[in-house]
N, C-alpha and C. Protein backbone atom coordinates (compact mmCIF):
# COMPACT_ATOMS: atom_id res chain seq x y z
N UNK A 1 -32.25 47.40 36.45
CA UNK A 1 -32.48 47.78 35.08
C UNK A 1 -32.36 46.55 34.20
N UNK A 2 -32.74 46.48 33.00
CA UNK A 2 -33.25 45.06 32.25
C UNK A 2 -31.93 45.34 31.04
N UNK A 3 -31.52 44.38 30.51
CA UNK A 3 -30.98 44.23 29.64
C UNK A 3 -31.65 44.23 28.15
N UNK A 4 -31.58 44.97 27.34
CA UNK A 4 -32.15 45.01 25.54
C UNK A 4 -31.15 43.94 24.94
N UNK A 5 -31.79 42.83 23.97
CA UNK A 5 -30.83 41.94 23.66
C UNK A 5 -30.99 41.89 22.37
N UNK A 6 -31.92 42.00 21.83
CA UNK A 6 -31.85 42.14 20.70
C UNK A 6 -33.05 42.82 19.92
N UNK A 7 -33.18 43.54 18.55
CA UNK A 7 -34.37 44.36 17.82
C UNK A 7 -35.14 43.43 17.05
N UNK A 8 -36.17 43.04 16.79
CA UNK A 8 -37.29 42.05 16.10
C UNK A 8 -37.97 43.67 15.32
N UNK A 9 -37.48 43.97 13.95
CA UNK A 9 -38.02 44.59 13.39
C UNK A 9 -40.00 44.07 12.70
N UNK A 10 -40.54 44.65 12.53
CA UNK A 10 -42.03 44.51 12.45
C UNK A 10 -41.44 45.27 11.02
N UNK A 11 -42.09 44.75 9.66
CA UNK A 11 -41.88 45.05 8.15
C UNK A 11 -42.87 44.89 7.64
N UNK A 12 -43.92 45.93 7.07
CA UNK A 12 -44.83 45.91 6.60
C UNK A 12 -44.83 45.58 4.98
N UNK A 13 -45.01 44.75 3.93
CA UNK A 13 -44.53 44.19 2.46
C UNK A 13 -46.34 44.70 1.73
N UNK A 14 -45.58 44.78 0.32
CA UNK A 14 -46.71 44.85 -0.59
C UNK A 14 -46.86 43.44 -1.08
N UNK A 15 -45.75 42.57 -0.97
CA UNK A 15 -45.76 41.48 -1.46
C UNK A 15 -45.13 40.53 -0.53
N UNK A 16 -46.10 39.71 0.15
CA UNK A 16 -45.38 39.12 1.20
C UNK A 16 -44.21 38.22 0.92
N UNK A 17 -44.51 37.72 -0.19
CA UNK A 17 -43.60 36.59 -0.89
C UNK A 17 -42.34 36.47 -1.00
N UNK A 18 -42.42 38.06 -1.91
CA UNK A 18 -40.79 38.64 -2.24
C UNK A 18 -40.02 39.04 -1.64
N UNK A 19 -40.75 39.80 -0.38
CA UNK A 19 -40.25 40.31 1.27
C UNK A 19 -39.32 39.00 1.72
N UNK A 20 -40.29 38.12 1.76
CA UNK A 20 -39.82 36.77 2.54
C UNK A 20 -38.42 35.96 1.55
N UNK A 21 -38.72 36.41 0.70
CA UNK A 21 -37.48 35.54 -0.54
C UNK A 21 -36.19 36.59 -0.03
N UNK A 22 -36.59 37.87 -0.52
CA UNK A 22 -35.28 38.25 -0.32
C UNK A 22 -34.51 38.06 1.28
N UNK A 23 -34.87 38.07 2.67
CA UNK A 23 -34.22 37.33 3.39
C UNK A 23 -33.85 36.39 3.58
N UNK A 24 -35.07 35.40 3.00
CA UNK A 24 -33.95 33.81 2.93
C UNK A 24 -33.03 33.96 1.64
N UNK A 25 -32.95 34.15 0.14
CA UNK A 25 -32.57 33.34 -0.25
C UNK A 25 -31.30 34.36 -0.51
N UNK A 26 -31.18 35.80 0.03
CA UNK A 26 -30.25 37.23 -0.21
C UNK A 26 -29.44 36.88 1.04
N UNK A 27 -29.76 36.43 2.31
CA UNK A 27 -29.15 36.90 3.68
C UNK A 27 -29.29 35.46 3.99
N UNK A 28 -29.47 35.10 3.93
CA UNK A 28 -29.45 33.19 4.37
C UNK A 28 -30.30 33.15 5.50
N UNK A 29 -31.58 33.98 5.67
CA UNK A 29 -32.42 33.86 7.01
C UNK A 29 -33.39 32.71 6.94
N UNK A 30 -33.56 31.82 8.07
CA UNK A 30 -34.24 31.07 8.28
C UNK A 30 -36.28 31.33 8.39
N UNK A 31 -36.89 30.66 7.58
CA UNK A 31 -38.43 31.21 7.62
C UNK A 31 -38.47 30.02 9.11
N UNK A 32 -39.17 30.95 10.33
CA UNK A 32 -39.46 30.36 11.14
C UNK A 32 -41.32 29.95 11.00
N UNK A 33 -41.78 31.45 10.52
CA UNK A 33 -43.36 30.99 10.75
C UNK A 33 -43.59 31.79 8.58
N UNK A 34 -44.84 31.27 7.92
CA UNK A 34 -44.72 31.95 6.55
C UNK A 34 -46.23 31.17 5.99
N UNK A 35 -47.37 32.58 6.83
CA UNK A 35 -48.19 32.55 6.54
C UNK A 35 -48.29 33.43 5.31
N UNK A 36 -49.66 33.44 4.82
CA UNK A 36 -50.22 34.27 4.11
C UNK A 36 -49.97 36.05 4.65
N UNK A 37 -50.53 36.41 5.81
CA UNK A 37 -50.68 37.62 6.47
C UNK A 37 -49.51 38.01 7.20
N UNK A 38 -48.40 36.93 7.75
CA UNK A 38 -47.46 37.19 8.81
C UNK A 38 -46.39 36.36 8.55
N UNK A 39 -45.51 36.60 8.28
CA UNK A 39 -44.13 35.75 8.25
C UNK A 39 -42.95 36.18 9.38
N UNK A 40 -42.35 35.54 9.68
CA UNK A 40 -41.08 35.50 11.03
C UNK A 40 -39.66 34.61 10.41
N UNK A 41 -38.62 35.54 10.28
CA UNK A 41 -37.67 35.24 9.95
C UNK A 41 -36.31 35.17 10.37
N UNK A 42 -35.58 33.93 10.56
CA UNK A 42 -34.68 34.06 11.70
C UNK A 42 -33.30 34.00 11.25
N UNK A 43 -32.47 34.50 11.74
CA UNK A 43 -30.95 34.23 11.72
C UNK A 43 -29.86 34.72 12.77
N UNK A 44 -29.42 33.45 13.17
CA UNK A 44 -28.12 33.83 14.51
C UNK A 44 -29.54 33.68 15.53
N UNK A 45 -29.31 35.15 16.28
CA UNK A 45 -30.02 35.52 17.38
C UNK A 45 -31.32 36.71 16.99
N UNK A 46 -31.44 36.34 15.46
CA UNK A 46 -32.31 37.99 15.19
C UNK A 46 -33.36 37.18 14.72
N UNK A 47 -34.31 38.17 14.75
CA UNK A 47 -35.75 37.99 14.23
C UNK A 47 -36.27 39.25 13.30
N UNK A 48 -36.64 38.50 12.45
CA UNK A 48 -37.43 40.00 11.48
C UNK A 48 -38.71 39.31 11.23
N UNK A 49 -40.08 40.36 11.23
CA UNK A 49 -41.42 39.64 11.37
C UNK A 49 -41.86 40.40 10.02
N UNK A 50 -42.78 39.63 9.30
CA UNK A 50 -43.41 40.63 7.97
C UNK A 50 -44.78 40.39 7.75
N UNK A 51 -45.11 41.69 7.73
CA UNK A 51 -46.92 41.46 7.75
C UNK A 51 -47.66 42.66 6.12
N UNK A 52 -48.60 42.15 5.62
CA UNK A 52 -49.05 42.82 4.56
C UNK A 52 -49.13 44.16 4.84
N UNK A 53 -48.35 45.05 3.59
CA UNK A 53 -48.82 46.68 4.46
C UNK A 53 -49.97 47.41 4.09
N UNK A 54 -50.40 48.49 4.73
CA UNK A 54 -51.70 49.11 4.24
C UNK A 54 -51.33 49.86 2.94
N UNK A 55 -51.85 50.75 2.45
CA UNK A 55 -51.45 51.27 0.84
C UNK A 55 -50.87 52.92 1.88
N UNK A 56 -50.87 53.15 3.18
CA UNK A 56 -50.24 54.31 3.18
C UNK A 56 -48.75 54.47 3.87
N UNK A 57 -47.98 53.35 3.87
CA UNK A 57 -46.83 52.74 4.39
C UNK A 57 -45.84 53.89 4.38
N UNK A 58 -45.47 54.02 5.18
CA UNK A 58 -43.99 55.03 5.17
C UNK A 58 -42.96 54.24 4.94
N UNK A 59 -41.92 55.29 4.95
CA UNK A 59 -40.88 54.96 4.88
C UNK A 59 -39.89 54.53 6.28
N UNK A 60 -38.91 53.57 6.14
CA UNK A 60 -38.09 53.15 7.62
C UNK A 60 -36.70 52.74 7.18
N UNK A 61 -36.33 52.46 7.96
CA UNK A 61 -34.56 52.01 7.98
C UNK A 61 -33.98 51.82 9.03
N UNK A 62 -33.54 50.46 8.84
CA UNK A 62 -32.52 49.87 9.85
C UNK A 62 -31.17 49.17 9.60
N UNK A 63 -30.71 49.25 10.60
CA UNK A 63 -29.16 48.65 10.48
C UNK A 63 -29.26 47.37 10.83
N UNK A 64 -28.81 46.03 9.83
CA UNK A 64 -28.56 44.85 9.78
C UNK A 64 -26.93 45.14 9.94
N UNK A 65 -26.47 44.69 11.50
CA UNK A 65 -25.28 45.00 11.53
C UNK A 65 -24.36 43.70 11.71
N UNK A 66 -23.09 43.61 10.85
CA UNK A 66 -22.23 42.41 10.52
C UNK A 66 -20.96 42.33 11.20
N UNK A 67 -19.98 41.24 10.76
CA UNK A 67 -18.82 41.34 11.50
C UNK A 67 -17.93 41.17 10.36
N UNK A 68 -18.32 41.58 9.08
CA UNK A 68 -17.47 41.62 7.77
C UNK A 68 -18.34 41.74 6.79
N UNK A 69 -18.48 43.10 6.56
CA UNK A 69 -19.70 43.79 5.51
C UNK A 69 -18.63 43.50 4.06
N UNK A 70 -17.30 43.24 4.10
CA UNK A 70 -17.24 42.89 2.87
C UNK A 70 -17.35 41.74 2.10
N UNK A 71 -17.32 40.25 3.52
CA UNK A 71 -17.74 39.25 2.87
C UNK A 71 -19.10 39.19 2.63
N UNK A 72 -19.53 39.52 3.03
CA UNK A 72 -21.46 40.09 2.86
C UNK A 72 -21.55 40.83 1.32
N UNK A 73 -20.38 41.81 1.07
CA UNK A 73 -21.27 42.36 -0.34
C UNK A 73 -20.57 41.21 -1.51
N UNK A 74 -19.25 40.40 -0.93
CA UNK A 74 -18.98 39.38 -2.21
C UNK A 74 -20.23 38.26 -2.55
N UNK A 75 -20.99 37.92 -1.06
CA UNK A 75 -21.55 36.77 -1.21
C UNK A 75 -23.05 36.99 -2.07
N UNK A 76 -23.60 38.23 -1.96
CA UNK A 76 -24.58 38.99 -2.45
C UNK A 76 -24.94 40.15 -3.44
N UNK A 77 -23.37 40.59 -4.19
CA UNK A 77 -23.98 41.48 -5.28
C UNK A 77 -24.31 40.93 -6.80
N UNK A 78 -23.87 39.55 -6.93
CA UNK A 78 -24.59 38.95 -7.73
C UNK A 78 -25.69 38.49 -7.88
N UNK A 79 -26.14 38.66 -6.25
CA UNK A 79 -27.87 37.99 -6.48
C UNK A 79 -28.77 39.76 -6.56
N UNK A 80 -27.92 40.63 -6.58
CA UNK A 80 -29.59 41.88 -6.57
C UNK A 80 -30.04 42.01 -7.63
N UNK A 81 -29.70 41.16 -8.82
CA UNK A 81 -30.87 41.85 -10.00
C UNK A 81 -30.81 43.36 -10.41
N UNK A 82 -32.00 43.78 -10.02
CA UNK A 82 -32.48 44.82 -10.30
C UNK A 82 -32.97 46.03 -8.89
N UNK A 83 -32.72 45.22 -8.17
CA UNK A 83 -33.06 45.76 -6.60
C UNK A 83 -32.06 47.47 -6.73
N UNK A 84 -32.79 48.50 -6.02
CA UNK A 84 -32.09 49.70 -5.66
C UNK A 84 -30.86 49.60 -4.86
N UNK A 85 -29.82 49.45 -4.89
CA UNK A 85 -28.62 49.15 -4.17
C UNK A 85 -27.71 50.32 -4.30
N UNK A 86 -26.82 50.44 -3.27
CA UNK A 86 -25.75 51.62 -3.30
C UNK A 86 -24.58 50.42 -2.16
N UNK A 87 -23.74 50.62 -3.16
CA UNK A 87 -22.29 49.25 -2.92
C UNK A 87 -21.81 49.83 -1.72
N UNK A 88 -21.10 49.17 -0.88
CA UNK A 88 -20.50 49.60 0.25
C UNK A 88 -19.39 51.13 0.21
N UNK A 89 -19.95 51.79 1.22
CA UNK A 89 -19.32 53.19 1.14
C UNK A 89 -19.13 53.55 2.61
N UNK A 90 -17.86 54.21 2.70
CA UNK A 90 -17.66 54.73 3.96
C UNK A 90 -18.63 55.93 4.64
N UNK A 91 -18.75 56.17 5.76
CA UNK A 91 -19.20 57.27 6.36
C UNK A 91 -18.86 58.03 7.12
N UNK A 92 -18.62 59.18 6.85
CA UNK A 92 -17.92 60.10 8.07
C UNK A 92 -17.81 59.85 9.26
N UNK A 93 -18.33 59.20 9.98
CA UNK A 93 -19.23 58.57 11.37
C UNK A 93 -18.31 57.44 11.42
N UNK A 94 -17.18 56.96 10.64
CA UNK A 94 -16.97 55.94 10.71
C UNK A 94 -17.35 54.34 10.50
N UNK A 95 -18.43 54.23 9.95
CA UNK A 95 -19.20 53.71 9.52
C UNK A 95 -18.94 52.47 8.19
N UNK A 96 -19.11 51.43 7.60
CA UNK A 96 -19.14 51.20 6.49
C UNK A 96 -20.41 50.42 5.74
N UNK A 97 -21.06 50.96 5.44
CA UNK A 97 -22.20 50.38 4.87
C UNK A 97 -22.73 50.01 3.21
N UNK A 98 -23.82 49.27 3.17
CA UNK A 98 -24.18 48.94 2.23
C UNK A 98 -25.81 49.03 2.54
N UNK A 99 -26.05 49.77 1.26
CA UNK A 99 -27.58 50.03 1.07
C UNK A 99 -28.65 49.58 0.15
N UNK A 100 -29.70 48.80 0.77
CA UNK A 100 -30.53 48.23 -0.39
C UNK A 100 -31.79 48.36 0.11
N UNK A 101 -32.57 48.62 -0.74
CA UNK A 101 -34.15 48.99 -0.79
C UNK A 101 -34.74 48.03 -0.66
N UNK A 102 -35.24 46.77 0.27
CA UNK A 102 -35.84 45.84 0.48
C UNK A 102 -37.05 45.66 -0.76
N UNK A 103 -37.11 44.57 -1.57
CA UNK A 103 -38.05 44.48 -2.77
C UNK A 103 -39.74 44.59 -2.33
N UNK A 104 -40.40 45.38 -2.33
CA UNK A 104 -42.32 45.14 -2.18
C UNK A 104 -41.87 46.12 -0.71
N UNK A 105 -41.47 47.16 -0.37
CA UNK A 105 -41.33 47.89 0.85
C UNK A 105 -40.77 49.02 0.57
N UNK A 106 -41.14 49.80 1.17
CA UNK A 106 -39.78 51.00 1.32
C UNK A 106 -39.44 50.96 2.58
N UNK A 107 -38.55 50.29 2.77
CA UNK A 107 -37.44 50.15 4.08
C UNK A 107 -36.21 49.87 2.99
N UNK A 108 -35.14 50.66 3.79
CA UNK A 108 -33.68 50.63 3.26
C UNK A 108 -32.87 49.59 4.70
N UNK A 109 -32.42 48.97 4.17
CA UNK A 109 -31.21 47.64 4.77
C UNK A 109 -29.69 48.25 4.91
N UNK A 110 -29.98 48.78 5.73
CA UNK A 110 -28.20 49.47 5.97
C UNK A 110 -27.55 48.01 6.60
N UNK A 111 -26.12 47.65 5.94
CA UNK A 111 -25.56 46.62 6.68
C UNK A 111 -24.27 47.25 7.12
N UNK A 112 -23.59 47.68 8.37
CA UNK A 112 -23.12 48.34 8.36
C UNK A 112 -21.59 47.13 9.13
N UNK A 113 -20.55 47.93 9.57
CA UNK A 113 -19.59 47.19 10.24
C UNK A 113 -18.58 46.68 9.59
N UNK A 114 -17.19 46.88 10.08
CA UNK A 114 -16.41 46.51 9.16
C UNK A 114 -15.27 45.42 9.48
């Protein structure tokens, strides 16, 4: 049986630009590739890829998961602006997360872990 090592989310953007800003300059992710049509974004051992979306895009959500979601919301609730955000909250599940609406997408950024 094969080992899963890690998730390379595929992110479809209305705006490739802003997609790509808010991981580097929100999450400190490295732009590996940052074309026009396709961007690849790296940090640690993860990859997130972003490509222009069609106009009938659904909705998605994933867990960006940490090893101290609270130094994560000190280092970053001064940079959201205006972004849809919900501050770190517990979850029945045990859980502790923080929720933000990725800017030019509807994908929600659960960062979870405590």
């Amino acid at each position: 049986m094969y080992k899963a090592k890690y998730l390379s989310p595929m992110i479809p953007s209305f705006n490739m630009e802003e997609t790509v800003s808010f991981f580097k300059n929100l999450l400190d992710f490295n732009v590996f590739m940052d074309e026009k049509t396709y961007a690849i974004l790296c940090k640690d051992n993860l990859n997130i890829h972003v490509l222009p979306a069609g106009s009938n895009i659904g909705e998605m959500e994933f867990y960006f998961e940490v090893d101290d979601i609270e130094q994560v919301w000190k280092s970053i609730k001064d940079k959201l602006g205006d972004m849809k955000v919900k501050e770190p909250f517990d979850r029945e599940y045990g859980v502790r997360e923080i929720h933000i609406v990725i800017p030019q997408t509807r994908h929600l950024c659960l960062l979870d872990r405590q």
